[in-house]
Protein backbone atom coordinates (compact mmCIF):
# COMPACT_ATOMS: atom_id res chain seq x y z
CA UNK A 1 -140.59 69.56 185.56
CA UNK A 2 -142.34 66.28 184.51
CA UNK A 3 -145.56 66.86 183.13
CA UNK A 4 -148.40 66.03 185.70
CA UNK A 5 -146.16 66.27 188.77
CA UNK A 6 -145.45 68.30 192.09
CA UNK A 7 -142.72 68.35 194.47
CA UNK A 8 -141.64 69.27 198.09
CA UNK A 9 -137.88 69.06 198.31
CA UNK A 10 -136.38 67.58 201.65
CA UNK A 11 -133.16 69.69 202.46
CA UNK A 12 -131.32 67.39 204.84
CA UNK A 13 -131.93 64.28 203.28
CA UNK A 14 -131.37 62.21 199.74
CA UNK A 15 -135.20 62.06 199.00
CA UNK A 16 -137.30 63.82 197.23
CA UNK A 17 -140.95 63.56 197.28
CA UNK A 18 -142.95 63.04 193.62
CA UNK A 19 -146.82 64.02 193.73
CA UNK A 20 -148.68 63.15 190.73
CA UNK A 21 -151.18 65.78 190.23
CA UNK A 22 -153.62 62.98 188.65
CA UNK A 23 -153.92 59.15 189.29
CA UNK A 24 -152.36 56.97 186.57
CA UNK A 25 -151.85 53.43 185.61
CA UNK A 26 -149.50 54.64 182.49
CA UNK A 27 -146.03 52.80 183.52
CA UNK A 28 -144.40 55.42 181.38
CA UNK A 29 -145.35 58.81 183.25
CA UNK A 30 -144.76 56.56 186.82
CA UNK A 31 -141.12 56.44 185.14
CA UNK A 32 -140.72 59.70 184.42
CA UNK A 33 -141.91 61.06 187.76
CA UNK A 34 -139.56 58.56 189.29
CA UNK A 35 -136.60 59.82 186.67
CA UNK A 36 -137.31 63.13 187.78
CA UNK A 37 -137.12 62.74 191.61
CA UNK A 38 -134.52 61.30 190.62
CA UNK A 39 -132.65 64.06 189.07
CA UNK A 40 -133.42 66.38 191.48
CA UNK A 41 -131.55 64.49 194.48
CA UNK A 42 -128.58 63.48 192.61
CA UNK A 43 -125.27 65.48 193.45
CA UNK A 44 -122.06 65.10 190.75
CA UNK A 45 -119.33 63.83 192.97
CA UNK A 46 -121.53 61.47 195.08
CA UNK A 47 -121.22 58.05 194.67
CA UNK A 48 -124.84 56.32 195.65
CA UNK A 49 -124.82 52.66 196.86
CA UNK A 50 -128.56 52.10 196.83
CA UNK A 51 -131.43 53.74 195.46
CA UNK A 52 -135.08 52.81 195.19
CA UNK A 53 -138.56 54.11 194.28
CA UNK A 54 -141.64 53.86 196.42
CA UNK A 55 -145.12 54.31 195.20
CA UNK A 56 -147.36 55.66 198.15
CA UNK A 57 -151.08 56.08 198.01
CA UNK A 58 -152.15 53.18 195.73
CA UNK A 59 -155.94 52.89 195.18
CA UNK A 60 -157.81 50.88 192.97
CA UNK A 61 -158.39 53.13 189.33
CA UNK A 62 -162.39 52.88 189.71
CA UNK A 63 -161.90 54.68 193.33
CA UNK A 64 -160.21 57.94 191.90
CA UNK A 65 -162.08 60.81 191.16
CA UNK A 66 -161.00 62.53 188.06
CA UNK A 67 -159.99 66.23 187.48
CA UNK A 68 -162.25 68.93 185.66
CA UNK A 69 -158.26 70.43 184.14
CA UNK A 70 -156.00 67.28 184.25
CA UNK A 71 -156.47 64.88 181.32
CA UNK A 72 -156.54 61.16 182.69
CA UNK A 73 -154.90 58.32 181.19
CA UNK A 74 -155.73 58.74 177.13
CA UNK A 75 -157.36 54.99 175.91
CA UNK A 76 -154.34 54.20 173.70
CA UNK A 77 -152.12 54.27 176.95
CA UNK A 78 -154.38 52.32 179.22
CA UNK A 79 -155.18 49.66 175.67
CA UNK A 80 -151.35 49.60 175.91
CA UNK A 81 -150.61 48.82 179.38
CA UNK A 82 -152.91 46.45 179.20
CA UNK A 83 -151.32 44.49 176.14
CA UNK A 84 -147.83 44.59 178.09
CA UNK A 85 -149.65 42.96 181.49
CA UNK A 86 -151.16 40.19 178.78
CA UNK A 87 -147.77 39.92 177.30
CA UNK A 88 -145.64 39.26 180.47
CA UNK A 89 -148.49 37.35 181.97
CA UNK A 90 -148.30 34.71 179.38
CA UNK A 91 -144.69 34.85 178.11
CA UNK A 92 -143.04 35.50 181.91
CA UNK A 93 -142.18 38.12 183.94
CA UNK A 94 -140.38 41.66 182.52
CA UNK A 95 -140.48 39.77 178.56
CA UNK A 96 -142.25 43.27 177.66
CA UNK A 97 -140.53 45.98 179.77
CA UNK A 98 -140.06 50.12 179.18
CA UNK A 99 -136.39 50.94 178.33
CA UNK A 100 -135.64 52.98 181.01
CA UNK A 101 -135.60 50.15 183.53
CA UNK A 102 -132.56 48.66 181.80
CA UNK A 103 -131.58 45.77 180.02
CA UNK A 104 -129.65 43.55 182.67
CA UNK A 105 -130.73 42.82 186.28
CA UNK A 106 -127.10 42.85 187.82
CA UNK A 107 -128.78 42.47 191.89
CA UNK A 108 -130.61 39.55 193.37
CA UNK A 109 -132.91 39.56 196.69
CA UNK A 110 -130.56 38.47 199.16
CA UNK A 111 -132.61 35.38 200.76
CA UNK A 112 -130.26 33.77 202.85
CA UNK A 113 -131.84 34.32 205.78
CA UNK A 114 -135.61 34.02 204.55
CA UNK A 115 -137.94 32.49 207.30
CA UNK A 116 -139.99 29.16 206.39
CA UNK A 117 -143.33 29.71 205.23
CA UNK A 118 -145.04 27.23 206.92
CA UNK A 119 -148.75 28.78 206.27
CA UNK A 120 -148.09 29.27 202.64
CA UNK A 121 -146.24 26.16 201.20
CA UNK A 122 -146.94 22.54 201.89
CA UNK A 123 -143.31 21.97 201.10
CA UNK A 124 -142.70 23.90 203.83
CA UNK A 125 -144.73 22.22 206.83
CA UNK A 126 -143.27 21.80 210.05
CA UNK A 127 -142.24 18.32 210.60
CA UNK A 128 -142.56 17.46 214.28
């Protein structure tokens, strides 16, 4: 099991719920508590047409209260997470990206059908 992390299987479905026993900012550990959910719902045989990650419970990292036997984020992880946000903010989106999400983005968002966004973009006004 993935260090930090708790489960309850769900027997008649493809999911599988990840608990992290202690709050963390550390992109890494999110990926291997995803990779491990992950593992535990695949079947050999079974071929998957979509898959996806969601992140429930999100709170701000000065709201958590830390753990007298879990160890939270070590400095040197949180420095580094911090360098990669700096990195992608300035040199674009995913330039500085873990591994394990893959090289090549093979899907696009479908928006074909996207709604205007009249409230959000003067490009996008209602003529009348």
């Amino acid at each position: 099991m993935a260090e930090g992390v708790s489960c309850e299987p769900c027997p008649s479905h493809a999911t599988q719920h990840v608990k992290l026993t202690i709050a963390t900012a550390d992109t890494g550990r999110l990926i291997r508590a995803a990779l491990w959910g992950l593992r535990r719902v695949n079947r050999p045989g079974f071929q998957y047409k979509k898959t996806g990650v969601l992140l429930l419970d999100l709170v701000p990292a000065g709201s958590v209260q830390g753990s007298l036997f879990l160890r939270p984020d070590p400095p040197e992880r949180v420095r580094l997470m911090a360098i990669v946000d700096q990195l992608n903010a300035r040199h674009g989106r995913d330039r500085v990206r873990f591994g394990a999400s893959g090289l090549e983005r093979g899907w696009k968002l479908k928006a074909e059908f996207l709604s205007q966004r009249y409230t959000t973009r003067w490009c996008e006004l209602l003529c009348v």
